[in-house]
C-alpha atoms as a PDB file:
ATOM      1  CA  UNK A   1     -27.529  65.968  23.033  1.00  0.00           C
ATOM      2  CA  UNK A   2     -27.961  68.628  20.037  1.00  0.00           C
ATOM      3  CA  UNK A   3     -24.974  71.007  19.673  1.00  0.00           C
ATOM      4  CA  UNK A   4     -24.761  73.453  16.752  1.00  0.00           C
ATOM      5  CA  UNK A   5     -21.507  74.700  15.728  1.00  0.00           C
ATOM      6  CA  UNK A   6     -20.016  76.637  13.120  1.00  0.00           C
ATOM      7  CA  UNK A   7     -16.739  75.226  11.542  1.00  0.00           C
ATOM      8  CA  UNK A   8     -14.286  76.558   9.376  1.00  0.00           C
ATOM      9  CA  UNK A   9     -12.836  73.656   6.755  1.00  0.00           C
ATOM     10  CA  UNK A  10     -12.047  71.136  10.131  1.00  0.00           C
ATOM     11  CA  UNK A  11     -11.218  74.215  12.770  1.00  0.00           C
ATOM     12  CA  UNK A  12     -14.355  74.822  15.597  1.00  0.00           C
ATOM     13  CA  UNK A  13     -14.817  78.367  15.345  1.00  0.00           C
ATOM     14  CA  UNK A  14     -17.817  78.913  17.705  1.00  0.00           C
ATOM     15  CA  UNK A  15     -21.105  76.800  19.384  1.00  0.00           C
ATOM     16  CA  UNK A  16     -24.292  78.756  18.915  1.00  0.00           C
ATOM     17  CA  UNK A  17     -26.511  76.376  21.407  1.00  0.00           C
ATOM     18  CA  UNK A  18     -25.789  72.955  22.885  1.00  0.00           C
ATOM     19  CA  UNK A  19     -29.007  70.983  24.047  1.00  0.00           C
ATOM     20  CA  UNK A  20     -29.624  67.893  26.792  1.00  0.00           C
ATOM     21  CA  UNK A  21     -31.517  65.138  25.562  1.00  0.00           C
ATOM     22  CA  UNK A  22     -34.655  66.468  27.020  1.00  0.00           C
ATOM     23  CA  UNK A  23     -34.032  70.041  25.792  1.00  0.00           C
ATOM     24  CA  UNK A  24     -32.497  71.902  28.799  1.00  0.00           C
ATOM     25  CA  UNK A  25     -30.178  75.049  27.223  1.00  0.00           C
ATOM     26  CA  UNK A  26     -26.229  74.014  28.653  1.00  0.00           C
ATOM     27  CA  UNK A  27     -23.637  77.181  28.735  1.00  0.00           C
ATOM     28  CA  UNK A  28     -21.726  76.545  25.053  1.00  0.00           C
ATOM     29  CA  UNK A  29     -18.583  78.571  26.418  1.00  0.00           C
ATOM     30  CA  UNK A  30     -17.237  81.432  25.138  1.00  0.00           C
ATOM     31  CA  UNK A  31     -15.515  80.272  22.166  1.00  0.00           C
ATOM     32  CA  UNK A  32     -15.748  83.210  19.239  1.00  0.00           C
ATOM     33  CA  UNK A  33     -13.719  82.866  16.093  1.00  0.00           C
ATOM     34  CA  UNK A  34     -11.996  79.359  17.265  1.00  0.00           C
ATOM     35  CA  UNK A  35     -10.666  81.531  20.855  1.00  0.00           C
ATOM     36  CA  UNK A  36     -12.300  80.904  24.128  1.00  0.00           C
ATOM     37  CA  UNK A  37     -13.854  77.640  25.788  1.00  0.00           C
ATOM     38  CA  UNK A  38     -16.397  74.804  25.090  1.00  0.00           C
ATOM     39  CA  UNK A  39     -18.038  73.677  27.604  1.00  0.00           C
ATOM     40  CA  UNK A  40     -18.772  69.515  27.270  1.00  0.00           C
ATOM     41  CA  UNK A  41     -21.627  67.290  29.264  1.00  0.00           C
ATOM     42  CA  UNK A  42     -22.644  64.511  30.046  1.00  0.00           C
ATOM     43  CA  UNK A  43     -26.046  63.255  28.679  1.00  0.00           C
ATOM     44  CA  UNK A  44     -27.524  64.221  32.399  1.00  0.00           C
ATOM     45  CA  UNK A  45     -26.867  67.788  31.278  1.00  0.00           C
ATOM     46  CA  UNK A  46     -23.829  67.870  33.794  1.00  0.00           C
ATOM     47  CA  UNK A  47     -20.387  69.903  32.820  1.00  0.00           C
ATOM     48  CA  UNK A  48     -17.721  67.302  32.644  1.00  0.00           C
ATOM     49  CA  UNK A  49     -14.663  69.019  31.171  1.00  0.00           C
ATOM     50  CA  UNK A  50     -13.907  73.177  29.850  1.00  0.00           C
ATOM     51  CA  UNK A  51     -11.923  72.648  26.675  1.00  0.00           C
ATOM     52  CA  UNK A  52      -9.442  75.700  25.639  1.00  0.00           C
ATOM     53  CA  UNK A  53      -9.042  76.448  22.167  1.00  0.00           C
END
């Protein structure tokens, strides 16, 4: 899985793309400026959890 994120010092402030293994674009969320949601999956590309931030 490929994710890029920006951080600021430690804090998540937003995911710009998150990748399966084999390339398929997954929803990131909506996190903007460390508000909103990440989305996680599994390596299958499946959403397993919505974190809030």
């Amino acid at each position: 899985m490929c994710t890029e994120r920006i951080l600021e010092g430690e804090k998540l402030m937003e995911v710009l793309s998150n990748y399966t293994q084999t390339g398929k674009k997954n929803d990131p969320g909506t996190l903007k400026n460390g508000t909103g949601t990440l989305n996680l999956y599994d390596p299958d590309g499946k959403l397993t959890q919505v974190v809030q931030y």
